[in-house]
N, C-alpha and C. Protein backbone atom coordinates (compact mmCIF):
# COMPACT_ATOMS: atom_id res chain seq x y z
N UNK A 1 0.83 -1.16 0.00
CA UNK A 1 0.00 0.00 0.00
C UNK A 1 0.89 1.25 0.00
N UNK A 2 0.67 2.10 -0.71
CA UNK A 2 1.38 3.51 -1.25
C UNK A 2 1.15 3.99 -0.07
N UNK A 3 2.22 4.78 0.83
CA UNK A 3 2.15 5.54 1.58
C UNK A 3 1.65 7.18 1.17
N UNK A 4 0.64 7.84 2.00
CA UNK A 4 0.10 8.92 1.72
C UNK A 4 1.32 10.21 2.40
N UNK A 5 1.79 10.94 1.06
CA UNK A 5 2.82 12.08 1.98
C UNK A 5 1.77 12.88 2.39
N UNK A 6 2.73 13.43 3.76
CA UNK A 6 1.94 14.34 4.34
C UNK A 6 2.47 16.26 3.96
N UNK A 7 1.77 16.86 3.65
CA UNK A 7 1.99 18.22 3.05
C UNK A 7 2.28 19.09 3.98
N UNK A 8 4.11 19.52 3.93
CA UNK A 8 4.24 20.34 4.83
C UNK A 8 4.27 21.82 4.47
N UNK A 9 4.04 22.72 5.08
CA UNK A 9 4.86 24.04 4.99
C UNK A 9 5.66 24.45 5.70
N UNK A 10 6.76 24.38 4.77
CA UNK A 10 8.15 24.84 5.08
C UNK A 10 8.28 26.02 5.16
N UNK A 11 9.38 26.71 6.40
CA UNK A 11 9.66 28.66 5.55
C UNK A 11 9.93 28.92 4.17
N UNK A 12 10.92 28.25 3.74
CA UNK A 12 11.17 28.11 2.32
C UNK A 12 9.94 28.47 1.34
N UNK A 13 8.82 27.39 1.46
CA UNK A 13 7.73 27.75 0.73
C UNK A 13 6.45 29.03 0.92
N UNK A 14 6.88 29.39 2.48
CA UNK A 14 6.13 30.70 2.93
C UNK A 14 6.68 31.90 2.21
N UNK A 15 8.02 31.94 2.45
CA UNK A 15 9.05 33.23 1.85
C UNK A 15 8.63 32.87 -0.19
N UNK A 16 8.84 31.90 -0.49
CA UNK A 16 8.54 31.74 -1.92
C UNK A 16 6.87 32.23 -2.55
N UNK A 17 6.38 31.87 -1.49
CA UNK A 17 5.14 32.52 -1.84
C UNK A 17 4.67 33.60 -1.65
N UNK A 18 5.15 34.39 -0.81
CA UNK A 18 5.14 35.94 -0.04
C UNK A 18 5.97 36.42 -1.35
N UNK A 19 7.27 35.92 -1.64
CA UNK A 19 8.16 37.07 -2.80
C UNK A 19 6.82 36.56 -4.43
N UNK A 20 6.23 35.51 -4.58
CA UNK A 20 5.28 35.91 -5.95
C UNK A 20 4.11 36.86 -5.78
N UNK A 21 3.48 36.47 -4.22
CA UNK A 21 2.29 38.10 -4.38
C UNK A 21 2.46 39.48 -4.11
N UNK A 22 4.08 39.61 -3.47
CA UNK A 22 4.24 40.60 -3.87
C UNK A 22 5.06 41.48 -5.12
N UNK A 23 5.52 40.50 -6.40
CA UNK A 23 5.79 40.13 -7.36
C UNK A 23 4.42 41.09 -8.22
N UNK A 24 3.48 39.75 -8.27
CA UNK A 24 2.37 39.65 -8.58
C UNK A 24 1.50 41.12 -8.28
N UNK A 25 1.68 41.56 -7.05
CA UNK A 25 0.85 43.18 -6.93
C UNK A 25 1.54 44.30 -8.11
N UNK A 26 3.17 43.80 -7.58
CA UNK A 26 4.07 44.69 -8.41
C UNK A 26 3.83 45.24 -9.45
N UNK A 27 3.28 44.14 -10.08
CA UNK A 27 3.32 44.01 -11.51
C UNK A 27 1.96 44.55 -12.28
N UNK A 28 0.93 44.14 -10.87
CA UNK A 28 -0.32 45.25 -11.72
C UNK A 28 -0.02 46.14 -10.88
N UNK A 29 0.27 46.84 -9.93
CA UNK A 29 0.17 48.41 -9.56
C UNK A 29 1.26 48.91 -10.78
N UNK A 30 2.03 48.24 -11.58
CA UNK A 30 2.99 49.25 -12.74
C UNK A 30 2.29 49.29 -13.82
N UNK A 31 0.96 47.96 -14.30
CA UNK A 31 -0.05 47.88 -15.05
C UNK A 31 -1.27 49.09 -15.07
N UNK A 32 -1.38 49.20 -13.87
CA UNK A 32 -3.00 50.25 -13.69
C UNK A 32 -2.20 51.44 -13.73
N UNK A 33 -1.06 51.65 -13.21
CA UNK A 33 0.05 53.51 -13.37
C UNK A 33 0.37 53.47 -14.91
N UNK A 34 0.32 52.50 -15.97
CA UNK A 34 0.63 52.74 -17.02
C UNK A 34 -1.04 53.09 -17.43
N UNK A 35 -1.99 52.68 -16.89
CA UNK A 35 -3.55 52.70 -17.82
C UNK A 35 -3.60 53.92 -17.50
N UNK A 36 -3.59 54.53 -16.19
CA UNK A 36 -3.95 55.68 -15.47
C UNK A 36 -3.50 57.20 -16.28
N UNK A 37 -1.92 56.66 -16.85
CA UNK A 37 -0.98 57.52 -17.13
C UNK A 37 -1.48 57.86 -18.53
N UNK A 38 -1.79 56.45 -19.38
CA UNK A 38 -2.82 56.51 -21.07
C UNK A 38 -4.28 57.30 -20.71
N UNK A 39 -4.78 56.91 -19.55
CA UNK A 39 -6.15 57.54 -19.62
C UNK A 39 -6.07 58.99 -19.53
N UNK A 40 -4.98 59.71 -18.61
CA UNK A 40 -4.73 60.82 -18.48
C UNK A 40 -4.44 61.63 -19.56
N UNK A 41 -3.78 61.27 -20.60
CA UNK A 41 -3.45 62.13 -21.53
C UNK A 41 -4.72 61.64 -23.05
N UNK A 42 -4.74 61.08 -22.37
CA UNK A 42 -6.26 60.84 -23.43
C UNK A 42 -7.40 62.40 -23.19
N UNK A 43 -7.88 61.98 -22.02
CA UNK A 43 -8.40 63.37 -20.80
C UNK A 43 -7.65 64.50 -21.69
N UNK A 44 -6.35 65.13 -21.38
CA UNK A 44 -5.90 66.12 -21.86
C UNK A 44 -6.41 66.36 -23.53
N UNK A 45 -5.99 65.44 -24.16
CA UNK A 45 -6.53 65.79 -25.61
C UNK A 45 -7.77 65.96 -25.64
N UNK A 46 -8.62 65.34 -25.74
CA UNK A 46 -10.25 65.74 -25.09
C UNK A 46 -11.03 66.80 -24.72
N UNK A 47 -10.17 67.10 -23.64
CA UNK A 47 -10.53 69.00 -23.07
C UNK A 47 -9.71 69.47 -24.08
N UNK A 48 -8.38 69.57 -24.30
CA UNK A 48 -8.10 70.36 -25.32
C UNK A 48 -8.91 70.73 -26.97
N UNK A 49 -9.58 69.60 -26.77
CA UNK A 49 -10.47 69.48 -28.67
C UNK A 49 -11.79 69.61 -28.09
N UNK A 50 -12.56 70.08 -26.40
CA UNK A 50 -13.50 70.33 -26.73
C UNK A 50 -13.26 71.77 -26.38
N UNK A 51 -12.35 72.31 -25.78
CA UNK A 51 -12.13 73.65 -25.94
C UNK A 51 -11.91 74.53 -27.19
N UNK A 52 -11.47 73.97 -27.79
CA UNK A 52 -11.40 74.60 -29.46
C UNK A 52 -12.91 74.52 -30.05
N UNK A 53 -13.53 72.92 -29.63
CA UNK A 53 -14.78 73.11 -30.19
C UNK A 53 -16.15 74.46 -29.85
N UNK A 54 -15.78 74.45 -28.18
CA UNK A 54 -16.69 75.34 -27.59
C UNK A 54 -16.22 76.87 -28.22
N UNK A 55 -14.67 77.18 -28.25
CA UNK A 55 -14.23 78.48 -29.18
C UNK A 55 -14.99 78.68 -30.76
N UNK A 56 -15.17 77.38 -31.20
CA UNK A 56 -15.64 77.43 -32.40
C UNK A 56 -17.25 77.60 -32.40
N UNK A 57 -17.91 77.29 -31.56
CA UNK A 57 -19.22 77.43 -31.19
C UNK A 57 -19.40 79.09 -30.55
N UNK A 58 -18.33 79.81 -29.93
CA UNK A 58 -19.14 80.64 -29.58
C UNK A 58 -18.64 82.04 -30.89
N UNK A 59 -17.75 81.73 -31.65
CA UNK A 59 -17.54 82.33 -33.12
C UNK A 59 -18.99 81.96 -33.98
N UNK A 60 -18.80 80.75 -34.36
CA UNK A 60 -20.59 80.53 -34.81
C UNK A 60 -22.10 81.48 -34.43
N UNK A 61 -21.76 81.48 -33.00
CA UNK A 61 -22.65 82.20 -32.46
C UNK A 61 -22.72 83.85 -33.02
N UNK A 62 -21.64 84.11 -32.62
CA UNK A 62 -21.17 85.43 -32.89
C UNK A 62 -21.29 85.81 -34.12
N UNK A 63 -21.01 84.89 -34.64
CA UNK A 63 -21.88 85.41 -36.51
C UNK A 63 -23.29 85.09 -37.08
N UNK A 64 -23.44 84.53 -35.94
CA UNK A 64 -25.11 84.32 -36.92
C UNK A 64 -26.31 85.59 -35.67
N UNK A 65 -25.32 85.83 -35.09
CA UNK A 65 -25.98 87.19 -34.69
C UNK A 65 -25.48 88.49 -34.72
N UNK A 66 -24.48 88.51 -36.15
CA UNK A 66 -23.91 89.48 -36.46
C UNK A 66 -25.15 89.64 -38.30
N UNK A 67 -25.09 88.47 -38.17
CA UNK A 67 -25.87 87.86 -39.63
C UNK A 67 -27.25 88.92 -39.29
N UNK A 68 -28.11 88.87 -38.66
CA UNK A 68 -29.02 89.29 -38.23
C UNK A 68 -29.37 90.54 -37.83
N UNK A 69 -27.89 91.27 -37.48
CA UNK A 69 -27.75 92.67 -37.42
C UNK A 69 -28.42 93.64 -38.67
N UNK A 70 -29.02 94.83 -38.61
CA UNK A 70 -28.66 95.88 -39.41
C UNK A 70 -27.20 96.15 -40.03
N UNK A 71 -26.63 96.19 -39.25
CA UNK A 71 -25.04 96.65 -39.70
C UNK A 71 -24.70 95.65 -40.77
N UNK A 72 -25.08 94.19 -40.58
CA UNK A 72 -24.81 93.29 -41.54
C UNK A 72 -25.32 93.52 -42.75
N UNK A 73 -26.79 93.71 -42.76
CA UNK A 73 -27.46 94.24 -44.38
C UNK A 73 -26.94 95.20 -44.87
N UNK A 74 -26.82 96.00 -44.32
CA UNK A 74 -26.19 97.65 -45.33
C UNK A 74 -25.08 96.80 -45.95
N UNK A 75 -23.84 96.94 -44.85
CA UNK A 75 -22.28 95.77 -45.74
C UNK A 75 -22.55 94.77 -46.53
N UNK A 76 -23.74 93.78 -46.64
CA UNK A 76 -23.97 93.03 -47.39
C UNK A 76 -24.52 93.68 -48.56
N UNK A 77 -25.59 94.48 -48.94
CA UNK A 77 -26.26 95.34 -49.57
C UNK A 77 -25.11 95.98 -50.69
N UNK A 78 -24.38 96.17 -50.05
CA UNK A 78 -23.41 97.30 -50.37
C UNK A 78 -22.41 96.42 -51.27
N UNK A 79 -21.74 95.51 -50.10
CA UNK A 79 -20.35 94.42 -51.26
C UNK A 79 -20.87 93.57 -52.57
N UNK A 80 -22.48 93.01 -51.74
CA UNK A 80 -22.88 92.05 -53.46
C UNK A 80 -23.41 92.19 -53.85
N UNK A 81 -24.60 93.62 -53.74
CA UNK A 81 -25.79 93.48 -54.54
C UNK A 81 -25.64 95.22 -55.14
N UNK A 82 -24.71 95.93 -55.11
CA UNK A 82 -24.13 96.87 -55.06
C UNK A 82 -25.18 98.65 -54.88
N UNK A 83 -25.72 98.29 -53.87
CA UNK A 83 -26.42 99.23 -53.28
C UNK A 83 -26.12 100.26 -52.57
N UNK A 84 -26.08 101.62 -53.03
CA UNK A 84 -25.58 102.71 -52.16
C UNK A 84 -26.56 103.52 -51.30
N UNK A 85 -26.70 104.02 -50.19
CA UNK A 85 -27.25 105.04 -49.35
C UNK A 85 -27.67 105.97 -50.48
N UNK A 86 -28.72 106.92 -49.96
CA UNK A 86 -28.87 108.14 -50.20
C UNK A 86 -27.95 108.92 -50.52
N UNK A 87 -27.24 108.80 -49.42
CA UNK A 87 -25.88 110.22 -49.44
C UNK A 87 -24.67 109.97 -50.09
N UNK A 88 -24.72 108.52 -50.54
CA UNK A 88 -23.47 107.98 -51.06
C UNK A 88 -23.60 108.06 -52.80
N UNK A 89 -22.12 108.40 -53.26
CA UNK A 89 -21.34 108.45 -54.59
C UNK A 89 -20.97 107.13 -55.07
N UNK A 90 -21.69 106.61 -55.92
CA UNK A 90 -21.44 104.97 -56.64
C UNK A 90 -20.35 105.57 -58.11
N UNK A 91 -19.42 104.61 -57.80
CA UNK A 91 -18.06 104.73 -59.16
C UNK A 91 -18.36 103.80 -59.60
N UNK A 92 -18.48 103.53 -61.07
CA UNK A 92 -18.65 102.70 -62.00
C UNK A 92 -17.35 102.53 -62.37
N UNK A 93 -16.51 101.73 -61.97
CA UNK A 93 -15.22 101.21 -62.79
C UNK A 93 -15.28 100.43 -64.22
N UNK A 94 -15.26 100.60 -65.30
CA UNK A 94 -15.00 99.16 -66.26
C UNK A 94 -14.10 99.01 -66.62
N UNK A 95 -13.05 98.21 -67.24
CA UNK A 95 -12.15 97.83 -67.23
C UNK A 95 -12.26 97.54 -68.98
């Protein structure tokens, strides 16, 4: 009949197993500081491109209620459809 070994723990195998989990933490706390470090500059680009976007939104703004102005029709009036004031002198250039 096969004798049954009996399973010891040795220091040997305490210290061997203590140096893999803390091995093992090592190795994801340098894992999650590398994700942390990608997620972060991800973040930065992000705010940076929605800050340009919100700059670009409040230019948008700014012209479509410049669009709407008086001041806008006369200058428009005036550059393409070539309309002068009352008081104003129209030059006919031809070339």
């Amino acid at each position: 009949m096969a004798q049954k070994r009996k399973l010891r723990i040795t220091p040997k195998f305490i210290v061997l197993l203590t140096v893999l989990c803390v091995v093992f933490a090592c190795a994801l706390y340098l894992s999650q500081e590398q994700k942390l470090k990608e997620i972060a500059e991800k973040e930065a680009a992000l705010r940076q491109e929605y800050q340009a976007l919100q700059n670009e939104e409040q230019r948008l703004e700014y012209m479509i209620e410049y669009a709407k102005s008086e001041e806008y029709l006369i200058q428009y009036a005036r550059e393409k459809l070539g309309f002068v004031l009352p008081d104003d002198v129209r030059f006919d250039i031809e070339d």
